[in-house]
C-alpha atoms as a PDB file:
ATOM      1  CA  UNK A   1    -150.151  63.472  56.335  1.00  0.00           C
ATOM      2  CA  UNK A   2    -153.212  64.881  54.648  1.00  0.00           C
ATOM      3  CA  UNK A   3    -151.605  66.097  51.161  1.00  0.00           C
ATOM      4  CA  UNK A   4    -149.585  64.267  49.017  1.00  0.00           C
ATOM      5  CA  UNK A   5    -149.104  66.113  45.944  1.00  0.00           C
ATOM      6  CA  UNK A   6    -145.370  67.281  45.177  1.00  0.00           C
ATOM      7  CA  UNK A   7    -143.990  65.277  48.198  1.00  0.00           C
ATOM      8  CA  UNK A   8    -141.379  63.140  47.557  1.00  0.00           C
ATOM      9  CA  UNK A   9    -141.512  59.564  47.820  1.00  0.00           C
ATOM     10  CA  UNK A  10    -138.796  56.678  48.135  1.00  0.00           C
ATOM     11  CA  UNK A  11    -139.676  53.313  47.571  1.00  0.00           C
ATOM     12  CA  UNK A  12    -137.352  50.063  47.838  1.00  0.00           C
ATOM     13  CA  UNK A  13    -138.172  47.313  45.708  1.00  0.00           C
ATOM     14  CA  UNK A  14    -140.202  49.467  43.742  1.00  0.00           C
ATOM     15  CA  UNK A  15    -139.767  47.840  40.572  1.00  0.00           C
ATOM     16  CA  UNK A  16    -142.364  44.849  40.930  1.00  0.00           C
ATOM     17  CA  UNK A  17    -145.100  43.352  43.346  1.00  0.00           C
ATOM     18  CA  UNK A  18    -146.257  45.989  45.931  1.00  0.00           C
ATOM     19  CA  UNK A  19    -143.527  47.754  45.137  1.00  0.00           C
ATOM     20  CA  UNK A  20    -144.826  48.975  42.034  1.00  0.00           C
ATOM     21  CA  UNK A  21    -148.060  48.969  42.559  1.00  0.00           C
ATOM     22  CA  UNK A  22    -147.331  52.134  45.405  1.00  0.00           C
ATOM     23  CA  UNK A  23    -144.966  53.598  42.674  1.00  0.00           C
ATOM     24  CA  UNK A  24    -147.814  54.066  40.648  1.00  0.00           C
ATOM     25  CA  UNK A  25    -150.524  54.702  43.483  1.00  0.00           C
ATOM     26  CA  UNK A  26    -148.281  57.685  44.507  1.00  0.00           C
ATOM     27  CA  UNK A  27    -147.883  58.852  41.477  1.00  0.00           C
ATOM     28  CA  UNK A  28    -151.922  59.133  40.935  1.00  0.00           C
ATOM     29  CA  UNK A  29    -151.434  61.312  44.071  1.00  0.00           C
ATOM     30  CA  UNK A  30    -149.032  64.126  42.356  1.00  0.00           C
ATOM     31  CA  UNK A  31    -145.652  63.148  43.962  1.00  0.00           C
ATOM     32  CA  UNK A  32    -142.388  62.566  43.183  1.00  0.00           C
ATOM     33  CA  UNK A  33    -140.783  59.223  43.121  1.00  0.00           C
ATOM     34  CA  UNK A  34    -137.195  57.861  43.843  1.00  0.00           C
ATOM     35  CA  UNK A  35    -137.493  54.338  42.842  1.00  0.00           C
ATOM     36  CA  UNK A  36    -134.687  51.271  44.208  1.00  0.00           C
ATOM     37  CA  UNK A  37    -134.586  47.928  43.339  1.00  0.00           C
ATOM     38  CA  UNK A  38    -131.856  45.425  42.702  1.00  0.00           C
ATOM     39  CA  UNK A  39    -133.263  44.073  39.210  1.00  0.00           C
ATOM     40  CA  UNK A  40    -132.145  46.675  36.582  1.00  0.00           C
ATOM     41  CA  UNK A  41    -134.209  45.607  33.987  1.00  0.00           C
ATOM     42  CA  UNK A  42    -137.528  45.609  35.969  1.00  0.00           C
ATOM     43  CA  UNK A  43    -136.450  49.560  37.398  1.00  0.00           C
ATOM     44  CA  UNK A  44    -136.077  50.904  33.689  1.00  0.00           C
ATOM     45  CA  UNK A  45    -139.145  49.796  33.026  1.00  0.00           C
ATOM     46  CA  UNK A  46    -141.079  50.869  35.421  1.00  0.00           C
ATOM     47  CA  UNK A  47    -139.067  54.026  35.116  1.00  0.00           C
ATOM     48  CA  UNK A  48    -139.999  53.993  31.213  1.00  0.00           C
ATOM     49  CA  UNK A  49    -143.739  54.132  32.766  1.00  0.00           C
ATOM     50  CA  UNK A  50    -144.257  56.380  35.614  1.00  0.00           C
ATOM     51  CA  UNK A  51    -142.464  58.638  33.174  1.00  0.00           C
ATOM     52  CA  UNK A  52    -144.735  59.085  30.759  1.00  0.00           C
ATOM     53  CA  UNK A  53    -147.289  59.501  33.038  1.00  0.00           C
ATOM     54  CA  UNK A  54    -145.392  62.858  33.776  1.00  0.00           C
ATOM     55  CA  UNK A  55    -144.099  61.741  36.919  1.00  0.00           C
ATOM     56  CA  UNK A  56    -140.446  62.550  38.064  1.00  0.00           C
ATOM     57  CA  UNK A  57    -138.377  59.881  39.130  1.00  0.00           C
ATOM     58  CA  UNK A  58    -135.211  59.117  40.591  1.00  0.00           C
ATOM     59  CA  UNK A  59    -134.382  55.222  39.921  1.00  0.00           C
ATOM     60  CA  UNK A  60    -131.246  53.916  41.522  1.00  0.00           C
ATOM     61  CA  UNK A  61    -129.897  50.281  41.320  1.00  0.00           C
ATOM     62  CA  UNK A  62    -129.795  49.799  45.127  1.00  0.00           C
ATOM     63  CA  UNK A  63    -128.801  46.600  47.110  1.00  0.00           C
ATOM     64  CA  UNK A  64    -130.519  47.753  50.380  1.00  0.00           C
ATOM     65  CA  UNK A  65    -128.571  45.147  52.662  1.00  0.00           C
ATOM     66  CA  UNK A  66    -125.737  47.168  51.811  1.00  0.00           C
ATOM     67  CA  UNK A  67    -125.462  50.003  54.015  1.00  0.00           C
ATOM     68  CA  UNK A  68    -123.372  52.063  51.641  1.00  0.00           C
ATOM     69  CA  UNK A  69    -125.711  51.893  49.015  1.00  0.00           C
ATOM     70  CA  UNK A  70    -128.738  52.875  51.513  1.00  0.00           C
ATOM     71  CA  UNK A  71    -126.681  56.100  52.529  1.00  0.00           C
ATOM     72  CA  UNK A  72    -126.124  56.513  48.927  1.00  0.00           C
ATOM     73  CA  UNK A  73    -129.687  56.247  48.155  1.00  0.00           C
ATOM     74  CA  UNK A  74    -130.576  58.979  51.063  1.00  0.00           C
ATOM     75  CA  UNK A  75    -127.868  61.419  49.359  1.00  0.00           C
ATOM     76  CA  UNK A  76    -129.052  61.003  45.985  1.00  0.00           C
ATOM     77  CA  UNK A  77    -133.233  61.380  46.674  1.00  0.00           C
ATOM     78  CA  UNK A  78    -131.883  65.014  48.519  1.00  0.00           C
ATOM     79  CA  UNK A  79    -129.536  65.807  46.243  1.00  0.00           C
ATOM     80  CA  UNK A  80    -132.111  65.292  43.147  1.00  0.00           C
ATOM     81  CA  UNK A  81    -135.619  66.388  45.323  1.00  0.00           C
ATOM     82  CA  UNK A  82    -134.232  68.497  48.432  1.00  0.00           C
ATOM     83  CA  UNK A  83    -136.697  66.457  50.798  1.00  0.00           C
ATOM     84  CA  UNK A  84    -138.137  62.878  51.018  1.00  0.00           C
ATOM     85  CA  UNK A  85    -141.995  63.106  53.031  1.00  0.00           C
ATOM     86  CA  UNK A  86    -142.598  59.144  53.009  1.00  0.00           C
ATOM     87  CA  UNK A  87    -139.905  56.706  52.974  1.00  0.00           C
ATOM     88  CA  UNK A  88    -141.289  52.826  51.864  1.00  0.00           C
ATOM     89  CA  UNK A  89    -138.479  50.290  53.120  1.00  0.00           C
ATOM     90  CA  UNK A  90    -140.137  47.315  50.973  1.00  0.00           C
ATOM     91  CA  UNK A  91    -137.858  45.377  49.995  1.00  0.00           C
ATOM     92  CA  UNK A  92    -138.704  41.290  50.311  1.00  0.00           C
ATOM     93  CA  UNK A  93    -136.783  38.132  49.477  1.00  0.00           C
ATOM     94  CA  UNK A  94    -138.012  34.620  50.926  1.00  0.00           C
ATOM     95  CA  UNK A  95    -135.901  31.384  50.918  1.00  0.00           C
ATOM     96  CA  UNK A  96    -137.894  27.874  51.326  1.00  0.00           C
ATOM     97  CA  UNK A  97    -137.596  24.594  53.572  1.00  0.00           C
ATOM     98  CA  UNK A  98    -137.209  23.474  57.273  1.00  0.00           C
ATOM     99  CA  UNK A  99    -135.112  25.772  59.823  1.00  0.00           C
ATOM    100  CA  UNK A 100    -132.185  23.209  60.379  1.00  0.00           C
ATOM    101  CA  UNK A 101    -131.651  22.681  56.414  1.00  0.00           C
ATOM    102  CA  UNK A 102    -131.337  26.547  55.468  1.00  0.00           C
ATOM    103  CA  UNK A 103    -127.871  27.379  54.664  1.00  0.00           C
ATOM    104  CA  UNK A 104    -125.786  30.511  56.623  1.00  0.00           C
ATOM    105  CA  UNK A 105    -126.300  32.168  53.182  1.00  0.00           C
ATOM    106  CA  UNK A 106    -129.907  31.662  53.100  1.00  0.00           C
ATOM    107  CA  UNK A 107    -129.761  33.018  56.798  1.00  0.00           C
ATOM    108  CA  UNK A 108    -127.619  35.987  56.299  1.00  0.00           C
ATOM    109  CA  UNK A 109    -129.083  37.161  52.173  1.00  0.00           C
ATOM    110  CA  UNK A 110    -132.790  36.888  53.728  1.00  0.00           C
ATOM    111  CA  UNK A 111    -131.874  38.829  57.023  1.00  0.00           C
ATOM    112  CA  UNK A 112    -130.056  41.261  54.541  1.00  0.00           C
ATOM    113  CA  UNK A 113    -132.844  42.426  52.623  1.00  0.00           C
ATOM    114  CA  UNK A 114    -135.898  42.199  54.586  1.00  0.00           C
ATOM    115  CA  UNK A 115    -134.531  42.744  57.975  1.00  0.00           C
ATOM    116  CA  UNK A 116    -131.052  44.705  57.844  1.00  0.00           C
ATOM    117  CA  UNK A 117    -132.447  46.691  54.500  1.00  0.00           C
ATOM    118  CA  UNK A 118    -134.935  48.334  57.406  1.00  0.00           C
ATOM    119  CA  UNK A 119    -132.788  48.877  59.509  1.00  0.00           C
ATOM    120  CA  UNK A 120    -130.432  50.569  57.147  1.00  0.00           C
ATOM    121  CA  UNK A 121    -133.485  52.652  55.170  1.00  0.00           C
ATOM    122  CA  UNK A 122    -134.259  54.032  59.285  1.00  0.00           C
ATOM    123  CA  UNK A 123    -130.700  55.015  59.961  1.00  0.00           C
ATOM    124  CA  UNK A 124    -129.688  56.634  55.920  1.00  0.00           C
ATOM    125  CA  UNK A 125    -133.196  58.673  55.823  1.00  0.00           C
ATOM    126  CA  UNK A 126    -134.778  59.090  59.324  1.00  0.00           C
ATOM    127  CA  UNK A 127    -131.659  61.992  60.506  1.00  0.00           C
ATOM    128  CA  UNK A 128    -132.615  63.673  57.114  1.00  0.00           C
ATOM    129  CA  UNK A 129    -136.299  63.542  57.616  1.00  0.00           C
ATOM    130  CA  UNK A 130    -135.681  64.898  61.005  1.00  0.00           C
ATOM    131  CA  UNK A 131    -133.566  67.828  60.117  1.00  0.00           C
ATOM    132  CA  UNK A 132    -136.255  68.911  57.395  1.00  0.00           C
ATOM    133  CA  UNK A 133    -138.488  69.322  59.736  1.00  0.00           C
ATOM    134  CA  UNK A 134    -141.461  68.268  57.457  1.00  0.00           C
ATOM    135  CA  UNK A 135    -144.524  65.812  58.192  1.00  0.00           C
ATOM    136  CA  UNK A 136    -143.803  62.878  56.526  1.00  0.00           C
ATOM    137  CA  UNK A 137    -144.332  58.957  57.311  1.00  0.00           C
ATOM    138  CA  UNK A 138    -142.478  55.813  56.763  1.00  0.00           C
ATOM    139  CA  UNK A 139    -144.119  52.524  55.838  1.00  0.00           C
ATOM    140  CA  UNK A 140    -142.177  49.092  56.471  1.00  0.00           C
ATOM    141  CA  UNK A 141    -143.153  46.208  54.839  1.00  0.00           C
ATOM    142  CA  UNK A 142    -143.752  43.472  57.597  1.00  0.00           C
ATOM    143  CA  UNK A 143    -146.052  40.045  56.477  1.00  0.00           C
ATOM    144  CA  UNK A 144    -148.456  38.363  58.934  1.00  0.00           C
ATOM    145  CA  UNK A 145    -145.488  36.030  59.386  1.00  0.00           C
ATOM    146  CA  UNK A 146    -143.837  38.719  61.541  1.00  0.00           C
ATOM    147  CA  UNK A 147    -146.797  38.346  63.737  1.00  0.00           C
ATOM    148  CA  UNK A 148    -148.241  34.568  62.883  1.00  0.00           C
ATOM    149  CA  UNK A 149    -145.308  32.343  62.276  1.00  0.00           C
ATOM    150  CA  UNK A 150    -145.559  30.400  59.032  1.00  0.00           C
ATOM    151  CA  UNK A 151    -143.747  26.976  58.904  1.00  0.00           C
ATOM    152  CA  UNK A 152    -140.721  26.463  56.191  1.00  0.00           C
ATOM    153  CA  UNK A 153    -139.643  29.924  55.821  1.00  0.00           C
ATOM    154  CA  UNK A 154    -137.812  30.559  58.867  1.00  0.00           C
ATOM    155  CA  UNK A 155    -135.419  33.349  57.841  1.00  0.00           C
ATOM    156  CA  UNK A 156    -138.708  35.128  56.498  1.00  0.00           C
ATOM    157  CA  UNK A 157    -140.252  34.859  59.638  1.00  0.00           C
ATOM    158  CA  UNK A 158    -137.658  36.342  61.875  1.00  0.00           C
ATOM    159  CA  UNK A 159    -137.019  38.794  59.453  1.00  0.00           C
ATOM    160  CA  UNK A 160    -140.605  40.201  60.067  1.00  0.00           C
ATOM    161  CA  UNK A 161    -141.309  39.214  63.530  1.00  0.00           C
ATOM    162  CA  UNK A 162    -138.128  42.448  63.427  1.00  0.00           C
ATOM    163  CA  UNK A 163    -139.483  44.442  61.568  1.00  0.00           C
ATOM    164  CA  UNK A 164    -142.381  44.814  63.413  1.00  0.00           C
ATOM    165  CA  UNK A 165    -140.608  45.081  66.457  1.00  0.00           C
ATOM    166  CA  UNK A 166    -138.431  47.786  65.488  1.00  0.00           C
ATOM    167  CA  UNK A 167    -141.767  50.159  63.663  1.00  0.00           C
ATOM    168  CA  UNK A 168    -142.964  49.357  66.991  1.00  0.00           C
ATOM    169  CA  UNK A 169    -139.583  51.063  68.509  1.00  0.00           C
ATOM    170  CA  UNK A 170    -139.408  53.497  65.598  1.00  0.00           C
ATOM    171  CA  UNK A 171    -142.979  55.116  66.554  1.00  0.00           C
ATOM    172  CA  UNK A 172    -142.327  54.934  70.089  1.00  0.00           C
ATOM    173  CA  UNK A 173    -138.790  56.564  69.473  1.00  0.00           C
ATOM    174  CA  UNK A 174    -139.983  59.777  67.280  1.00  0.00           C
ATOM    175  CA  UNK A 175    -142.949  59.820  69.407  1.00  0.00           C
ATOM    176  CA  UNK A 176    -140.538  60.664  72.440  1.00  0.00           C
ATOM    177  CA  UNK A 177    -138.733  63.949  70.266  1.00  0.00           C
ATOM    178  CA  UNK A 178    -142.278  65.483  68.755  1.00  0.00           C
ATOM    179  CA  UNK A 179    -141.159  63.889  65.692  1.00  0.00           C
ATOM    180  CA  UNK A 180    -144.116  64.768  62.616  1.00  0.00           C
ATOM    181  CA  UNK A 181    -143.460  61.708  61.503  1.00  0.00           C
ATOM    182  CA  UNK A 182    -146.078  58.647  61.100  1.00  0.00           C
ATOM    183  CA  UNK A 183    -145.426  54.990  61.170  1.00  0.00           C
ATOM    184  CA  UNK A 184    -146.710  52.456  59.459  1.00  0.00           C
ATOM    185  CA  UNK A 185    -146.008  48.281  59.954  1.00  0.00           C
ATOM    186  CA  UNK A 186    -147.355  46.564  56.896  1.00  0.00           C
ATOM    187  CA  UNK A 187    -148.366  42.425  57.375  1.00  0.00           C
ATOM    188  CA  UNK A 188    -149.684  40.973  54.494  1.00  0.00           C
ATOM    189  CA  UNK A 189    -151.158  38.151  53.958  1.00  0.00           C
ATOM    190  CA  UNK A 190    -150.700  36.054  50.535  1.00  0.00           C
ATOM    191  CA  UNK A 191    -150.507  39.092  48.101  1.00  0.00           C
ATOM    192  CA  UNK A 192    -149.811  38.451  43.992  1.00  0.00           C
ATOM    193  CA  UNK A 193    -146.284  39.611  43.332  1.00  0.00           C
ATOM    194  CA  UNK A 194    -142.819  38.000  42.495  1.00  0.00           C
ATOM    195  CA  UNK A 195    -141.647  37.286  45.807  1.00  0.00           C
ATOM    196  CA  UNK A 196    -141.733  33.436  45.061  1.00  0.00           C
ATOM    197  CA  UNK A 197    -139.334  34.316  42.816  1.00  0.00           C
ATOM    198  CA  UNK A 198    -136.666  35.900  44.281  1.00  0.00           C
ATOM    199  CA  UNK A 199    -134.319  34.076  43.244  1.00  0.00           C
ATOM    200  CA  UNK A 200    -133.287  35.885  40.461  1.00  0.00           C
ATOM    201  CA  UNK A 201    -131.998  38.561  42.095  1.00  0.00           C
ATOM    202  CA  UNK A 202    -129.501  36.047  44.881  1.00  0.00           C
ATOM    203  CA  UNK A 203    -126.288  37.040  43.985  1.00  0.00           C
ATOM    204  CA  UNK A 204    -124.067  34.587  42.675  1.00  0.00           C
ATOM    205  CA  UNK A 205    -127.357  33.205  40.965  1.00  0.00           C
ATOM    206  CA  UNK A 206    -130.080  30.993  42.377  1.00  0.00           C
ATOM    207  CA  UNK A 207    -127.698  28.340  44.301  1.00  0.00           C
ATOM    208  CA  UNK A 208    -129.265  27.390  48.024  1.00  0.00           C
ATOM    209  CA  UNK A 209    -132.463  26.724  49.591  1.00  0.00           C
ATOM    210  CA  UNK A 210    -135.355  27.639  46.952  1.00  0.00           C
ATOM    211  CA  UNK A 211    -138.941  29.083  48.301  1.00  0.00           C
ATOM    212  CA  UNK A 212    -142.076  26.916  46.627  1.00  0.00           C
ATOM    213  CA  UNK A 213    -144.851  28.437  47.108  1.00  0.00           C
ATOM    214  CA  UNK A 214    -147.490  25.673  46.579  1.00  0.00           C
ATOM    215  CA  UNK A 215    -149.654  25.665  43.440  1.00  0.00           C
ATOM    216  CA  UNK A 216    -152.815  26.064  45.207  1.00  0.00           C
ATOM    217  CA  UNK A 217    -153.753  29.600  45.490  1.00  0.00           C
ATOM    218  CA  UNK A 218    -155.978  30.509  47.925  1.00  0.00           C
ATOM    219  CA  UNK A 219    -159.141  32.413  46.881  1.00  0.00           C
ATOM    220  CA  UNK A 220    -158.055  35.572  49.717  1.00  0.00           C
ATOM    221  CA  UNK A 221    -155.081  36.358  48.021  1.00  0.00           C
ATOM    222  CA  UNK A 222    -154.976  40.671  47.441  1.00  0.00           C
ATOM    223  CA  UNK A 223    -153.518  42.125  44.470  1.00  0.00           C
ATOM    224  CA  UNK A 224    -150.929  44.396  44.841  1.00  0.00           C
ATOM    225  CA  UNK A 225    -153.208  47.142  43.662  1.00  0.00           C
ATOM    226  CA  UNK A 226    -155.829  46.794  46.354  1.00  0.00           C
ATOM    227  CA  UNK A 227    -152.490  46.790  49.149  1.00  0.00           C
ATOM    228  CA  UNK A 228    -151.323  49.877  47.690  1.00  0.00           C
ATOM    229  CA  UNK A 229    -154.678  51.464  48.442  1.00  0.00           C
ATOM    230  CA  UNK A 230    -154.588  50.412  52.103  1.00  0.00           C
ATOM    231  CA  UNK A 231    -151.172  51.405  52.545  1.00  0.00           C
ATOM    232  CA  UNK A 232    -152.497  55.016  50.978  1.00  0.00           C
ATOM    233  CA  UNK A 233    -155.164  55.326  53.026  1.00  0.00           C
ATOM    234  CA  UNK A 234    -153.121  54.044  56.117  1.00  0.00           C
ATOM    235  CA  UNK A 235    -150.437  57.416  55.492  1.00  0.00           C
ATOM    236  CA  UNK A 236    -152.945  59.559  55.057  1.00  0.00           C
ATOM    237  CA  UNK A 237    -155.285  58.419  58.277  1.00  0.00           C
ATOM    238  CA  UNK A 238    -151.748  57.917  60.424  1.00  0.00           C
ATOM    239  CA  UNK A 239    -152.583  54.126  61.140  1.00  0.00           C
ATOM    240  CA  UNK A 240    -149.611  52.111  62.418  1.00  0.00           C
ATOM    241  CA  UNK A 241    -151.299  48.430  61.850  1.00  0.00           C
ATOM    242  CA  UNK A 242    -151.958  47.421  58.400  1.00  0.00           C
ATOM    243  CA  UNK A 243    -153.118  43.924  58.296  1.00  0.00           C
ATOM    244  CA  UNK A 244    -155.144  43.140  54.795  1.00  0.00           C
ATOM    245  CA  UNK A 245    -156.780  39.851  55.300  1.00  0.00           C
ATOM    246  CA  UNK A 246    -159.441  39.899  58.095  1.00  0.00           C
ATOM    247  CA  UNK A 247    -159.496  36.468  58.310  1.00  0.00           C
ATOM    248  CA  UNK A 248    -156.888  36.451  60.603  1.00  0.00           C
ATOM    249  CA  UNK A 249    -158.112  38.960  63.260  1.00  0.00           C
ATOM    250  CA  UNK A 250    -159.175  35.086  65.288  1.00  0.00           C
ATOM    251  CA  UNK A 251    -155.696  33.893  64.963  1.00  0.00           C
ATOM    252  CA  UNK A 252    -153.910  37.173  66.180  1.00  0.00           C
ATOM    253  CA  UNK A 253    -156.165  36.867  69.064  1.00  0.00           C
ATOM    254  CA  UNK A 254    -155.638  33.493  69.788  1.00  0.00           C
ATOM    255  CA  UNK A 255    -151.862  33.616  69.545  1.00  0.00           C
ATOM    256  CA  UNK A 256    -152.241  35.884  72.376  1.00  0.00           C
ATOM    257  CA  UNK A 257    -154.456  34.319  74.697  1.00  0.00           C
ATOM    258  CA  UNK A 258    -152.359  31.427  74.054  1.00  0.00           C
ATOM    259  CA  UNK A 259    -149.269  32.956  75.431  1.00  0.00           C
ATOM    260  CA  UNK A 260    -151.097  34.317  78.273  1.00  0.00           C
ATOM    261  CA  UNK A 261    -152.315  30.998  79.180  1.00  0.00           C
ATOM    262  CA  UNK A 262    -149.031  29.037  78.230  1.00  0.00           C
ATOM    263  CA  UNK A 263    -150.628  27.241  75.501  1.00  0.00           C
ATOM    264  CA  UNK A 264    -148.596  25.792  72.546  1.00  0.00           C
ATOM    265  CA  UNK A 265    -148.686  27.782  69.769  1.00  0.00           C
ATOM    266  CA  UNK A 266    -151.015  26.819  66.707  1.00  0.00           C
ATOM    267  CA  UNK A 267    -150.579  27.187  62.969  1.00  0.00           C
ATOM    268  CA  UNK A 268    -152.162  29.688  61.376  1.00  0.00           C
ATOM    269  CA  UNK A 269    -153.840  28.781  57.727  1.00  0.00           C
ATOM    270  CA  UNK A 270    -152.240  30.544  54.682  1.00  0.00           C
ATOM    271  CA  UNK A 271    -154.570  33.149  53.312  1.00  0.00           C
END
């Protein structure tokens, strides 16, 4: 895609963290928003802002591992907008300790929202895209622990490592019909949002296995402002990869020449 202004854009978790930060990055472009999140009170306000801006927006309460609610989502973005041109499937919860001690629920609400919310954002808006007929691009929010696992946040990891598998799948599959329709896979690295609080969104409160990020913060981490503007330029350019911290272009490579030569596998630093 080359032109952004009046296209329609969905975003999920678009309330907070990167989120947000595209909300408003596409909005600086001239399109339209449809905004989902689970937290009410952060989606009115950042409704409240984009708004009087002059933006339009759609905001819709949306749990996305609920695949009734996804479909729901899809139906109300064409109802309100009659087309959706890039489709954001962000939305990230993280639970915190060793593999073995993480709970079924920790297992199941983290693979609900960052793995099966993908999968359901593909399957609600992807037939829709299709049948528009318009270039558009969808952008799924990975972390460089889908590609570098990170010790003590298991579901997370396997969450990821999925979602990059299936953008991988997703490109390959539109690819095969002539689809005009980009893919992106975004991995992170440490980036300033609220995801180490997530929390306060579990349902039934914040009962099981809590993520602690430690206190240290590393001097690479990214704002969610400067990810926004690689995922912009990514869209626009038609770049699958997004990876935002050089720094671990060495461990990407030696992850694979590790598996080639049947090494064990090494931990990556946090940056």
């Amino acid at each position: 895609m080359d032109d952004l202004r009046d296209k329609v854009a969905v975003v999920t978790g678009g309330a907070s963290g990167i989120g947000l930060a595209l909300a408003r990055r596409f909005a600086a472009e001239g399109m339209h928003l449809v905004l989902a999140d689970i937290e009410q009170s952060a989606l009115d306000a950042a409704t409240a802002e984009l708004g009087e801006g002059g933006t339009q927006v759609l905001a819709l309460r949306t749990d996305v591992s609920d695949p009734v609610a996804v479909e729901a989502l899809a139906a109300a973005a064409y109802g309100r907008f009659g087309a959706v041109h890039v489709l954001v499937n962000n939305a990230g919860v993280v639970t915190g300790g060793p593999a073995w001690e993480q709970s079924l629920e920790d297992w199941n609400w983290v693979l609900g929202v960052d793995l099966w919310g993908v999968v359901h954002g593909v399957r609600a808006f992807v037939p829709r895209m299709l049948a528009g007929g318009a270039p558009g691009h969808i952008v799924n929010t990975a972390s460089i622990a889908g590609l570098l696992a990170m010790p003590g946040i298991a579901p997370y990891d396997v969450a990821k490592a999925g979602v990059v598998s299936l953008s991988e799948c997703l490109h390959f599959d539109l690819e095969a019909v002539g689809a005009p329709i980009g893919v992106s896979v975004l991995c992170p690295g440490r980036v300033r949002s609220r995801i180490g609080e997530s929390d306060r969104n579990r349902p039934g409160g914040a009962a099981g296995t809590q993520y602690r990020p430690g206190t240290v913060v590393p001097d690479t981490v990214l704002s969610a402002e400067a990810t926004a503007d690689l995922v912009l330029a990514s869209i626009l350019a038609d770049r699958f990869w997004i990876l935002t911290h050089d720094g671990y272009d060495e461990w990407i490579t030696r992850r694979a020449e590790g598996i080639l030569a049947g090494r064990p596998t090494e931990r990556a630093p946090v940056l």
